[in-house]
Protein backbone atom coordinates (compact mmCIF):
# COMPACT_ATOMS: atom_id res chain seq x y z
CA UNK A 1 14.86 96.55 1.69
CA UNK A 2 14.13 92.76 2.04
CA UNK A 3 16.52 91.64 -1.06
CA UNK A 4 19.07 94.10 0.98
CA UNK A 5 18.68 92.08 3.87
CA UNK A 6 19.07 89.07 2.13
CA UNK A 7 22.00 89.63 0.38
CA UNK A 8 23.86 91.24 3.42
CA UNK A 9 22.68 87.73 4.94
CA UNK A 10 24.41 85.21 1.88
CA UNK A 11 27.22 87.12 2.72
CA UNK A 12 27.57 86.51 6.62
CA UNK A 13 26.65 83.12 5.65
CA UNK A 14 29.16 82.52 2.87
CA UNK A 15 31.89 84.00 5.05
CA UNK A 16 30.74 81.63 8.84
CA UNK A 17 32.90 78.17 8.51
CA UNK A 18 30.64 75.18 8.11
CA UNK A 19 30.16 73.88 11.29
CA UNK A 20 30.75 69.85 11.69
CA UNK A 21 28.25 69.66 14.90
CA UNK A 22 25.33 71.65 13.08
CA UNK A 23 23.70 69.02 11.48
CA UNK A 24 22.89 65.52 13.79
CA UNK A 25 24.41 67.33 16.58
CA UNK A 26 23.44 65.11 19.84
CA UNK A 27 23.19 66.76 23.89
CA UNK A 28 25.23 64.76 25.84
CA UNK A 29 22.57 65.37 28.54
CA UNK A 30 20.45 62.97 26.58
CA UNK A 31 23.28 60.40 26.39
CA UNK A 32 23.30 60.75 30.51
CA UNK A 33 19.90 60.03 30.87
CA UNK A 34 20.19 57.06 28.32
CA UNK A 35 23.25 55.72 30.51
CA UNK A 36 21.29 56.02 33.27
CA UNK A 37 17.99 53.99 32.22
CA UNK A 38 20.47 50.99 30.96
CA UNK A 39 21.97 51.29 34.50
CA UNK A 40 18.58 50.69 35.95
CA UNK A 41 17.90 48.35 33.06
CA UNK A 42 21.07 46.41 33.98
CA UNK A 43 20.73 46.07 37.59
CA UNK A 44 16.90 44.92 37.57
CA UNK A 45 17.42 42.32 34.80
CA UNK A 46 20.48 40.80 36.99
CA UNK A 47 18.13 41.19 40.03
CA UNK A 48 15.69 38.51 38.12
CA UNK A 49 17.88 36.48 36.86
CA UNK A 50 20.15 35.89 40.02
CA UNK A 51 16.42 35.38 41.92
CA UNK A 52 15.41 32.62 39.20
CA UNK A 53 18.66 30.75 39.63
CA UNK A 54 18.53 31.05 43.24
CA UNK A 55 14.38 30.50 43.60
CA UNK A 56 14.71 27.14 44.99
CA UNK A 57 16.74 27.84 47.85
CA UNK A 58 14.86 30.77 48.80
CA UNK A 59 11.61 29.22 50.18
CA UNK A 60 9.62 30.67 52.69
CA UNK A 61 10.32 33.29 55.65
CA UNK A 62 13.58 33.47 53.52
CA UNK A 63 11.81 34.48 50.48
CA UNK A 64 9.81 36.97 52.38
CA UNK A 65 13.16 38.42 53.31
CA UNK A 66 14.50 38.26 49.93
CA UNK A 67 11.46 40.41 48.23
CA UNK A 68 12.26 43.30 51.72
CA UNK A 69 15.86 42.89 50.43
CA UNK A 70 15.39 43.61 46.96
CA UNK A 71 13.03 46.40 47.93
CA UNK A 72 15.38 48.10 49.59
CA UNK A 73 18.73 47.51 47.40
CA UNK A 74 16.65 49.27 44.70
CA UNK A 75 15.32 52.11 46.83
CA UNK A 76 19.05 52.93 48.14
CA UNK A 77 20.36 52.53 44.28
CA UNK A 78 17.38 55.35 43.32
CA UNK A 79 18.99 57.40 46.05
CA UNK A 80 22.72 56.60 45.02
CA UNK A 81 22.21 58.36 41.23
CA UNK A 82 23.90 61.07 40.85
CA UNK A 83 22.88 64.29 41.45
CA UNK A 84 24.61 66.85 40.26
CA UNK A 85 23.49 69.18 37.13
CA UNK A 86 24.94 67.91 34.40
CA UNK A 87 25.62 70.27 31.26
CA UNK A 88 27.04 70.16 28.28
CA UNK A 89 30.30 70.82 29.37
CA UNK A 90 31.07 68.76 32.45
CA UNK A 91 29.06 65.66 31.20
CA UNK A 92 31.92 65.08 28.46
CA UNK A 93 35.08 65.93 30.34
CA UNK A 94 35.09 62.84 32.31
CA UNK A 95 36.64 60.12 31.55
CA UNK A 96 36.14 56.34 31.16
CA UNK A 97 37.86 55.68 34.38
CA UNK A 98 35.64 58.28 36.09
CA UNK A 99 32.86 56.75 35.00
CA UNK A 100 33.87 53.30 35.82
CA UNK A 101 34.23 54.39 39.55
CA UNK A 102 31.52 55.91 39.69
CA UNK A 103 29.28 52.81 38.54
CA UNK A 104 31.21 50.80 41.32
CA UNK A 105 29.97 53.05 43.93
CA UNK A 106 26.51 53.81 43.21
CA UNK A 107 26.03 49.24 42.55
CA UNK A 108 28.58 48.73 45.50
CA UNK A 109 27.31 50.78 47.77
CA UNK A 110 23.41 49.46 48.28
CA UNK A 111 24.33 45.90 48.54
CA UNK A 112 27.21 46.57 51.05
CA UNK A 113 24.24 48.54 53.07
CA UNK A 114 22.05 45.46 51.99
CA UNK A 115 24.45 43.41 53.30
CA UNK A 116 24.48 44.84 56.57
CA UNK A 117 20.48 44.24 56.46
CA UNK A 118 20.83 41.00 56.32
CA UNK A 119 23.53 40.34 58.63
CA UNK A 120 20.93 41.69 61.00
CA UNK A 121 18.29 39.13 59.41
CA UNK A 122 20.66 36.25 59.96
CA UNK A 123 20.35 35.81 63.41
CA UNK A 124 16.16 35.12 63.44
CA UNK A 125 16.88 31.90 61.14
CA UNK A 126 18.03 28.66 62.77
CA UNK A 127 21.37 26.87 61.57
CA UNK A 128 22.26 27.87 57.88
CA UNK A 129 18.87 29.35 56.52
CA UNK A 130 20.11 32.22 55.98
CA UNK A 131 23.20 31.72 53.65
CA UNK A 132 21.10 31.38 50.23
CA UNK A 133 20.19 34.67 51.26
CA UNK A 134 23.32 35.98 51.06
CA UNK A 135 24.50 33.93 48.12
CA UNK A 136 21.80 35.17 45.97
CA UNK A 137 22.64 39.15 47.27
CA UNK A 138 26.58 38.32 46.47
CA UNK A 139 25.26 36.90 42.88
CA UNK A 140 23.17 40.08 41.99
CA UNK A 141 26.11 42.46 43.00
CA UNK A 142 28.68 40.99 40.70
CA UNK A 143 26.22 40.52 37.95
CA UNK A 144 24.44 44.03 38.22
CA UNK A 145 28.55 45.35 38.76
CA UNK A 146 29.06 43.65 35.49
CA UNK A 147 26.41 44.89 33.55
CA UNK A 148 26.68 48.40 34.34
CA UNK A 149 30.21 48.67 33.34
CA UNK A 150 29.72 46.73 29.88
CA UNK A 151 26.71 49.69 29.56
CA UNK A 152 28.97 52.05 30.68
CA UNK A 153 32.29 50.84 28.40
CA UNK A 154 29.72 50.72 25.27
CA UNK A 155 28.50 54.42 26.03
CA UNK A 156 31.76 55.42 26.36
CA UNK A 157 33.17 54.19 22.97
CA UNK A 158 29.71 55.70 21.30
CA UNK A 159 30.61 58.98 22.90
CA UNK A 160 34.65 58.75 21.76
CA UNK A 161 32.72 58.08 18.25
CA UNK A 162 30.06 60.77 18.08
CA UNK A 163 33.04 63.46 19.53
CA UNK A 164 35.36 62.09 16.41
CA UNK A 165 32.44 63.22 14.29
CA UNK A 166 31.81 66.63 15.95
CA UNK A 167 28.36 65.45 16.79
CA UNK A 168 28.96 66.39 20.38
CA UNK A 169 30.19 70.08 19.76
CA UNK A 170 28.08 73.02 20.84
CA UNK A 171 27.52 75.80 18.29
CA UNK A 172 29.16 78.90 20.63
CA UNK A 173 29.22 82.79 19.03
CA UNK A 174 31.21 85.92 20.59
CA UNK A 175 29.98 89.01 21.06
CA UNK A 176 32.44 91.97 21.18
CA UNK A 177 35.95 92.34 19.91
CA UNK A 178 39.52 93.30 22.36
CA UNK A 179 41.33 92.45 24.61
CA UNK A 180 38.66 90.29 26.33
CA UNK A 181 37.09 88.56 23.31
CA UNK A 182 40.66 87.74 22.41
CA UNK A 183 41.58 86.16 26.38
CA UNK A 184 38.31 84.26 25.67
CA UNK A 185 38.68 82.80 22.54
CA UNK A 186 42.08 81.54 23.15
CA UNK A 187 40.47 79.82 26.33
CA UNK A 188 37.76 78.09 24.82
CA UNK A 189 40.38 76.90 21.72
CA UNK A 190 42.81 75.32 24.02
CA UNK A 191 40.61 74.07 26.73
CA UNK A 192 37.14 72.87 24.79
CA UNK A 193 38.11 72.56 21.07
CA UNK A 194 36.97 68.98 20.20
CA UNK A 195 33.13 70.30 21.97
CA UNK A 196 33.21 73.96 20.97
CA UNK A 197 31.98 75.11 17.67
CA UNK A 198 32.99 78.58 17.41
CA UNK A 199 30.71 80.22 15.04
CA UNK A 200 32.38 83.57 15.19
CA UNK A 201 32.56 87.27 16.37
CA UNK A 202 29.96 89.32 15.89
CA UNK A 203 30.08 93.29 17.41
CA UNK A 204 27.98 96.27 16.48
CA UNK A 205 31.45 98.20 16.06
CA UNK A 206 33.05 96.04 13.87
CA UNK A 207 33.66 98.42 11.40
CA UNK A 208 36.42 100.29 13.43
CA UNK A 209 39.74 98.30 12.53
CA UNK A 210 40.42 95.57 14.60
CA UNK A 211 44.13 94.50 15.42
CA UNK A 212 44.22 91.13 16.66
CA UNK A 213 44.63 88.70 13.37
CA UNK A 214 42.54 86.03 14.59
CA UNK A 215 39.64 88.14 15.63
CA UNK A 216 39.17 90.00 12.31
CA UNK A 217 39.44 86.46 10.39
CA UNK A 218 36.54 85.48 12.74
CA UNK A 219 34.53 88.21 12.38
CA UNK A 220 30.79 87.90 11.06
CA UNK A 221 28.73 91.07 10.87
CA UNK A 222 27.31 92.66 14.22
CA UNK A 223 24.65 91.49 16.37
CA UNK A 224 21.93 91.85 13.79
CA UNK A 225 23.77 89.68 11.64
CA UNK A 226 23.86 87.30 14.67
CA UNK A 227 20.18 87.00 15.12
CA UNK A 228 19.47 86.60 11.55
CA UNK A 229 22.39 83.61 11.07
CA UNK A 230 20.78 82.11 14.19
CA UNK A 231 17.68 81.41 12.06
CA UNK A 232 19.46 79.29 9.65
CA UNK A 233 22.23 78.01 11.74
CA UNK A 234 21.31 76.48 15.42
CA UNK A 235 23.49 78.78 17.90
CA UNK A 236 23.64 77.19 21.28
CA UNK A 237 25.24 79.74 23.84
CA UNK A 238 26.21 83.50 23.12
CA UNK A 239 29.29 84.45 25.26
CA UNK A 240 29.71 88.28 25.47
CA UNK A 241 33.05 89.47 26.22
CA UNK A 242 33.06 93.19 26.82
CA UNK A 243 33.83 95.22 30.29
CA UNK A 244 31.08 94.89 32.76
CA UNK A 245 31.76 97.95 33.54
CA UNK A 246 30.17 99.27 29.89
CA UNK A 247 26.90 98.71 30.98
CA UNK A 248 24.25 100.77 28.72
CA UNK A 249 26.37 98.79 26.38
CA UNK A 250 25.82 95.73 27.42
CA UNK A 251 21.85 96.27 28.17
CA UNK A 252 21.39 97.55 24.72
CA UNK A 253 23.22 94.34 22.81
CA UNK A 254 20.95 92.01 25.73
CA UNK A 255 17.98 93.81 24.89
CA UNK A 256 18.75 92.65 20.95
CA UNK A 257 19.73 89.18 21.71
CA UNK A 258 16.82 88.30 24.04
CA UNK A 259 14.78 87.66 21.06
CA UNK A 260 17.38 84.51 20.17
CA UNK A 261 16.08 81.70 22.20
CA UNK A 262 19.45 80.70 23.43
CA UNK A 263 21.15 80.57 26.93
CA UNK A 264 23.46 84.16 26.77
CA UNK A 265 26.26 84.29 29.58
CA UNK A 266 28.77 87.53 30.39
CA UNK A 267 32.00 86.40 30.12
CA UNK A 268 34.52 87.38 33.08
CA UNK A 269 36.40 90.20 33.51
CA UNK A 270 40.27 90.20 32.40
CA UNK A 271 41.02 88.97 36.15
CA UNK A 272 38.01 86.28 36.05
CA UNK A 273 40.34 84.12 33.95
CA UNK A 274 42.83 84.23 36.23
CA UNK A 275 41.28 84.23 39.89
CA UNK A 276 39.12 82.06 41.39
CA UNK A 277 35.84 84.11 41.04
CA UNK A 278 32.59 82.41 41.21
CA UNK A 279 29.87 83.03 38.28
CA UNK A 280 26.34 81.43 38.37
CA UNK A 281 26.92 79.16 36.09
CA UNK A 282 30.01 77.43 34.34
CA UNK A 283 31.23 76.88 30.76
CA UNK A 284 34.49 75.56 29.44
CA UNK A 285 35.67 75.91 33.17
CA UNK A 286 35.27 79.74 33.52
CA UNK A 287 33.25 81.44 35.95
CA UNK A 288 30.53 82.82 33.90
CA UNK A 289 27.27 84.91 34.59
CA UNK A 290 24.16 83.50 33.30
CA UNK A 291 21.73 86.61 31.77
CA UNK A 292 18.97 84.72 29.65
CA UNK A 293 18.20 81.56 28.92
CA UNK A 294 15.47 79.15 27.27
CA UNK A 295 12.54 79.27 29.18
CA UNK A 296 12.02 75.23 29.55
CA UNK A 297 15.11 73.53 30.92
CA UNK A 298 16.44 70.15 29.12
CA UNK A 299 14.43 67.96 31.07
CA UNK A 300 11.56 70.24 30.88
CA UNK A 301 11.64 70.29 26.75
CA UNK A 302 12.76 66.04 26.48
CA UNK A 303 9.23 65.57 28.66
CA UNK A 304 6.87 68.29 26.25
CA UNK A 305 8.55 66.92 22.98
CA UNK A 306 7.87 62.88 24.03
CA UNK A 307 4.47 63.68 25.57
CA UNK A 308 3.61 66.05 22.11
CA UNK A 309 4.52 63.13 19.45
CA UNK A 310 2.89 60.47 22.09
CA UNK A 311 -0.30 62.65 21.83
CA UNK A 312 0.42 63.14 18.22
CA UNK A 313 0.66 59.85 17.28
CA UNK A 314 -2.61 59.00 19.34
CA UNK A 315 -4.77 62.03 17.97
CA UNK A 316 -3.76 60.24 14.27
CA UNK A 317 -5.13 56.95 15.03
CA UNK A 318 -8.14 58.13 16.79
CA UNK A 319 -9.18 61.01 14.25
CA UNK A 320 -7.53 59.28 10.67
CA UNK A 321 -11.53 58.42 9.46
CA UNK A 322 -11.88 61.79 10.01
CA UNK A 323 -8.82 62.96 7.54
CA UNK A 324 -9.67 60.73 5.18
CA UNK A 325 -13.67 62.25 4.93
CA UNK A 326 -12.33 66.15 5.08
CA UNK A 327 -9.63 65.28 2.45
CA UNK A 328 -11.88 63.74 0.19
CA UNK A 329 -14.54 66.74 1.01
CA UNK A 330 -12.23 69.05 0.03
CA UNK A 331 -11.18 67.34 -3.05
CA UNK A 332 -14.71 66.65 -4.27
CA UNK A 333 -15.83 70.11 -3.90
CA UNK A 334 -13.42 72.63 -5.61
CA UNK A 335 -10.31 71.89 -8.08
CA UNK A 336 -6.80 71.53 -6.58
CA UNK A 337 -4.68 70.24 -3.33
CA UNK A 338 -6.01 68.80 -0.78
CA UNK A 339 -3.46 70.16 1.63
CA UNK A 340 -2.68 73.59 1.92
CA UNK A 341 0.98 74.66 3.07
CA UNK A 342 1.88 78.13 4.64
CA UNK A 343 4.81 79.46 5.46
CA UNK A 344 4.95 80.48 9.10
CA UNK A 345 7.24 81.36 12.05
CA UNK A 346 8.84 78.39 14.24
CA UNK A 347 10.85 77.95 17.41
CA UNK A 348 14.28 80.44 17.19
CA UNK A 349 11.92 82.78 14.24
CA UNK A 350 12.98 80.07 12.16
CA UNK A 351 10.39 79.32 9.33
CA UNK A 352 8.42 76.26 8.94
CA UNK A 353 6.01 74.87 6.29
CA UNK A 354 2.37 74.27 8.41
CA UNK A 355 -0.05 72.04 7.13
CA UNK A 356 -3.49 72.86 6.80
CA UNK A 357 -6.78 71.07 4.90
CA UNK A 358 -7.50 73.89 1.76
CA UNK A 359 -9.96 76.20 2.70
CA UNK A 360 -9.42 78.41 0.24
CA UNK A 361 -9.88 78.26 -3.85
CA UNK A 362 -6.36 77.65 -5.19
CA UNK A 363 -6.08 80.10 -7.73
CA UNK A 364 -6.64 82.77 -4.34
CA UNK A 365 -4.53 81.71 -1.95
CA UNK A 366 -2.17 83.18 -0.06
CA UNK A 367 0.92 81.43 1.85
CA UNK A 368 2.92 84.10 3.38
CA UNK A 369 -0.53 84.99 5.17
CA UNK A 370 -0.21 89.20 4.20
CA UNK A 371 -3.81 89.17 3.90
CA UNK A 372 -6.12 87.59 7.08
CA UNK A 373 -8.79 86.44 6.64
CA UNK A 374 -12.10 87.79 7.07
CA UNK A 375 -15.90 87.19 8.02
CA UNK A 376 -17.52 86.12 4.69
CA UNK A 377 -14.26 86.17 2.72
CA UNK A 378 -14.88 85.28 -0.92
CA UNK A 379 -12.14 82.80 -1.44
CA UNK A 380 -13.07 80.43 1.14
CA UNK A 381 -14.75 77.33 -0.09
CA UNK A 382 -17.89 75.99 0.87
CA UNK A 383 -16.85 72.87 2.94
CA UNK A 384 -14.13 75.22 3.99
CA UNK A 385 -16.66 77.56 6.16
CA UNK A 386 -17.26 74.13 7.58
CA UNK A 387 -13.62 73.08 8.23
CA UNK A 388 -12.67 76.54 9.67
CA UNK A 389 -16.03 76.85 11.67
CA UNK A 390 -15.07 73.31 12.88
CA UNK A 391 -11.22 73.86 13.82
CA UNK A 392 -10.78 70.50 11.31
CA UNK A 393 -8.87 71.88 8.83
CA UNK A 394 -5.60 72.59 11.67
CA UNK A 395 -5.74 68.49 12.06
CA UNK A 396 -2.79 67.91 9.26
CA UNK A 397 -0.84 69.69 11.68
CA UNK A 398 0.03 66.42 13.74
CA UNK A 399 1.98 65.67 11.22
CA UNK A 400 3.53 69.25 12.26
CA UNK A 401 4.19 67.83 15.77
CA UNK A 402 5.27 64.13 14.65
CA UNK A 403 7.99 66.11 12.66
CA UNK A 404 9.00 67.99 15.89
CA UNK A 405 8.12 71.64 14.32
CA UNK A 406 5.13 72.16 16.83
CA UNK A 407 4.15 71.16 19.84
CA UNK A 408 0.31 70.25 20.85
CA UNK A 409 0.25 73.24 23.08
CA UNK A 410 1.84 76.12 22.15
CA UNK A 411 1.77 80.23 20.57
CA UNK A 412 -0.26 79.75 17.64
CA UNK A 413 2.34 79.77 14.47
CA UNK A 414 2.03 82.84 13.14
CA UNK A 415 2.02 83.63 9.06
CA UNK A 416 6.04 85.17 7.95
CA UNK A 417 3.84 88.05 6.16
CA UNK A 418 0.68 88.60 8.31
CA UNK A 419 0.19 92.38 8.97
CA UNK A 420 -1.82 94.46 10.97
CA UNK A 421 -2.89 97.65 10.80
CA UNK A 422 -0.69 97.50 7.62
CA UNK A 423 2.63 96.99 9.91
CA UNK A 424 4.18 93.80 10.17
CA UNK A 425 3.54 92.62 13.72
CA UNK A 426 7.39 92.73 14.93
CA UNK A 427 6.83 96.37 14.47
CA UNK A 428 3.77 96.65 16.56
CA UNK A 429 5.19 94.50 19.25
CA UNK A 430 8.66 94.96 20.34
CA UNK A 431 8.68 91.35 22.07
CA UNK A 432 7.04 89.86 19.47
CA UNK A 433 10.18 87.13 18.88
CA UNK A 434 9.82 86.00 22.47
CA UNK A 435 6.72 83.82 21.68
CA UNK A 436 8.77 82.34 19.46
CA UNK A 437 11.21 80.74 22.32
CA UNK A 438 9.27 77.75 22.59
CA UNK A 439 7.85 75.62 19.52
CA UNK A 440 4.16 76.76 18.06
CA UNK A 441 1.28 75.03 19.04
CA UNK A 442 -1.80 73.48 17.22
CA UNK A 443 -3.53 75.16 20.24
CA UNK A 444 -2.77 77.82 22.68
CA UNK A 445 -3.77 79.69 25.95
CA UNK A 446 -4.39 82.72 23.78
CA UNK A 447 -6.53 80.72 21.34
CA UNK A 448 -8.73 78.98 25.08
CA UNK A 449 -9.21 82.91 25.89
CA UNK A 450 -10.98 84.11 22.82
CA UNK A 451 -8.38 85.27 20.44
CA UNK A 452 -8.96 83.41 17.42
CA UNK A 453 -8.95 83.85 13.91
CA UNK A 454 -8.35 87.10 12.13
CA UNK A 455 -6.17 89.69 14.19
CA UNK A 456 -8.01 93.05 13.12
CA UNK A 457 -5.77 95.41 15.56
CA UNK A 458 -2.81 96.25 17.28
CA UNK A 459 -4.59 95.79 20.60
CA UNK A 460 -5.53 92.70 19.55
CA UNK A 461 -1.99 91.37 18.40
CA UNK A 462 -0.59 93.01 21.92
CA UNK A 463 -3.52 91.14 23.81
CA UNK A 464 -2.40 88.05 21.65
CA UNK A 465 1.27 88.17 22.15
CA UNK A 466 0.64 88.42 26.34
CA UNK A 467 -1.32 85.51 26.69
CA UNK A 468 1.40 83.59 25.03
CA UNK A 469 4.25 84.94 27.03
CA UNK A 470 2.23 84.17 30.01
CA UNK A 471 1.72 80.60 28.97
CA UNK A 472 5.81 80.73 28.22
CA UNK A 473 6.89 82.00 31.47
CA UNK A 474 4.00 79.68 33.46
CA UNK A 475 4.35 76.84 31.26
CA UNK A 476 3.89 73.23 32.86
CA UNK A 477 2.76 69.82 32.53
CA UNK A 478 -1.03 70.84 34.00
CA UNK A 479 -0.86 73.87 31.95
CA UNK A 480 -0.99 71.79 29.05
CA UNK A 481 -3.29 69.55 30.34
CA UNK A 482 -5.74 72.93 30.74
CA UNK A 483 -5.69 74.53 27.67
CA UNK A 484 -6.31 71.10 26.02
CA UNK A 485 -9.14 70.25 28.02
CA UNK A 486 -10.27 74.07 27.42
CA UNK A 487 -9.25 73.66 23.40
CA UNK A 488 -12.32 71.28 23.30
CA UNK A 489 -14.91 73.41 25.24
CA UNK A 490 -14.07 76.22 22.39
CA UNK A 491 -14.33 73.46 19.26
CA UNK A 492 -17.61 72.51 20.58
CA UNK A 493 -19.14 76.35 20.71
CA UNK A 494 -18.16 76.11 16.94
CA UNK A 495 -17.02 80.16 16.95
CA UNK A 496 -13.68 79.50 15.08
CA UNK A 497 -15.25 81.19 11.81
CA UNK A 498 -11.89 83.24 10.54
């Protein structure tokens, strides 16, 4: 069954075009928040430098002013950034003119309300005290002004050079073939082609003979096929174009697709391309309605991933004496690698290779994980009772995080092969793919509540499975925070035998 699988696979892959944006592909949401820290960047440095060149003349009650000034030029510019959501989509439709004006407002604006400020402060200093005031507020303008146009020019030519190289496209797939699927992907060809990837058309009912040219040369398998391409290719969005009408349709292909952890939208109706109908959210200028979506935002995943490889990065050059001593433990007392590698299940049920100190004799080990571990298990080492005991031998998996394949905190990465109750655990858990929407963790808030080690039932894999959708669906910042401060309370009991 497996080798079927994978050759029905090859083949969906062998027939999907290669897709330009795939590999290096950039968010232009992470290009806007770069533009926007060498705005800041720009403005502050001309703040200091204007103030150095002016420090002289600014002496005194004028100085005091000065300092309320630039207090308040910077608090206004802070309220001046923009505001509104920006996506894929909108972020690279506007132009370097666009941009350009919108730089002069948000710098222009403060200092003309600035100015007015001190215009108001002019009048409590005698004769001309005041005018290095304003000649030091007219120098930071045009120099901040210039600054944050060069920034913005520069950005601009890297993002006319990334979008030549289709590392600005967005990997898009189409569920459903007709009328509609046809409407839409004519849309998104003539009005999104340079940033759309189309990855192709994928419909349970494929098999019945399609008319439309163009559709049946885009056609790649049906949804099944879609969710197992998704674990080799990175999809970004899933449009579905069929009737809204058909709806135990369209529940049945969401309730297949929720296990992809990519945002899904309902594409509109025949008369949403043409009338002005309002959708919850927006793509390629249609109206579209949002169904699913990953469960931490953009901003929400850029703050985890830096705050995971800062903690990474910290946890290796405060525990590295302690890697060295395990790896030469291990090494001294049986034969083989130090490190042991297992196949497992990463973010999007894509597979990843976790590290792990050997705790097991190398001629008996086992890296698709089909059989657990147990209490007392013959092939575990001597030192590696210790390391397991210990929760040492999961430290190579920083390396895990520094590589961006896990997270600190996280659903523990599960082996491709582990089995329960002699069923694979997908079959004992129908939403067993959702835990893998975020990346795995090194710890989890299933691990801080007692499930560890060796999963003996199906109760125990269900039990398992909720805590980490809780910790998905309730994930933040002090979440984190708890279950690492909880991770150490359950390292110190020592109970981590299996």
């Amino acid at each position: 069954m497996s080798e079927l699988i994978g050759q029905k696979f090859a083949a969906v892959a062998r027939q999907a075009p290669p897709l330009a944006g795939n590999r290096g592909k950039i968010d232009p949401r992470l290009v806007s928040l770069a533009g926007r820290l060498a705005d800041g960047v720009a403005v502050i440095l001309a703040g200091i430098e204007s103030y150095r060149a002016a420090a002289e003349s600014l002496t005194g009650p004028v100085r005091v002013s000065a300092g309320f000034i630039a207090a308040t030029i910077l608090l206004l510019l802070a309220l001046f950034t923009e505001r509104q959501r920006i996506t894929f989509d909108n972020f690279l439709s506007r132009s370097l003119a666009n941009r350009l004006l919108d730089a002069g407002w948000r710098i222009l604006g403060p200092f003309l309300i600035a100015l007015l400020l001190t215009a108001a402060l002019a009048g409590r200093f005698e004769g001309g005290a005041a005018a290095p005031l304003i000649d030091w507020q007219r120098s930071w303008a045009i120099s901040a002004l210039t600054g944050v146009i060069a920034a913005r020019i520069v950005l601009s030519l890297v993002l006319w050079h990334w979008r030549a190289r289709g590392r600005l496209r967005q990997t898009v797939a189409v569920v459903g073939t007709g009328d509609l699927a046809t409407r839409l992907i004519d849309w998104l060809q003539r009005s999104c082609g340079e940033t759309v990837e189309l990855l192709g058309v994928f419909d349970d009912r494929s098999s019945r003979r399609i008319e439309n040219l163009e559709q049946r040369d885009l056609l790649r398998g049906t949804i099944a096929d879609l969710i197992e391409v998704s674990k080799q290719v990175e999809v970004d969005r899933v449009l579905i174009a069929l009737p809204h009408a058909a709806e135990q349709r369209l529940l049945a292909i969401l309730g297949d697709l929720r296990q992809m952890p990519v945002d899904i939208s309902l594409a509109p109706d025949m008369i949403g391309f043409a009338a002005s109908i309002k959708g919850n959210g927006e793509f390629a200028g249609l109206p579209l309605i949002s169904v699913h979506g990953r469960p931490l935002n953009f901003g929400q995943r850029l703050v985890k991933g830096g705050i995971d490889r800062a903690l990474a990065a910290a946890a290796l050059l405060l525990t590295w004496p302690l890697l060295l001593f395990a790896a030469v433990a291990v090494k001294l007392d049986s034969p083989g690698p130090v490190l042991f590698c297992q196949i497992r299940f990463g973010f999007g049920n894509r597979t990843i290779r976790v590290y792990k100190f050997r705790t097991m004799r190398t001629d008996m080990t086992d890296h698709g994980g089909a059989r657990q571990v147990e209490p007392n298990d013959p092939r575990i080492t001597r030192i590696g009772h210790f390391l397991r005991r210990t929760s040492i031998d999961e430290l190579p998996q920083i390396f895990n995080v520094l590589r961006g394949e896990m997270s600190i905190v996280g659903p523990r990465p599960m082996p491709v092969q582990m089995r329960v109750e002699d069923k694979l655990n997908h079959q004992i858990v129908a939403e067993y793919a959702r835990r893998h929407h975020i990346k795995p963790g090194i710890t989890g808030w299933a691990q801080v509540n007692g499930h560890l080690g060796r999963v003996a039932t199906a109760a125990a894999l269900r039990a398992r499975v909720a805590h980490d959708l809780y910790y998905i669906e309730n994930w933040s910042l002090w979440f984190d925070l708890r279950v690492i401060l909880m991770t150490f309370r359950v390292i110190f009991r020592g109970n981590n035998e299996c």
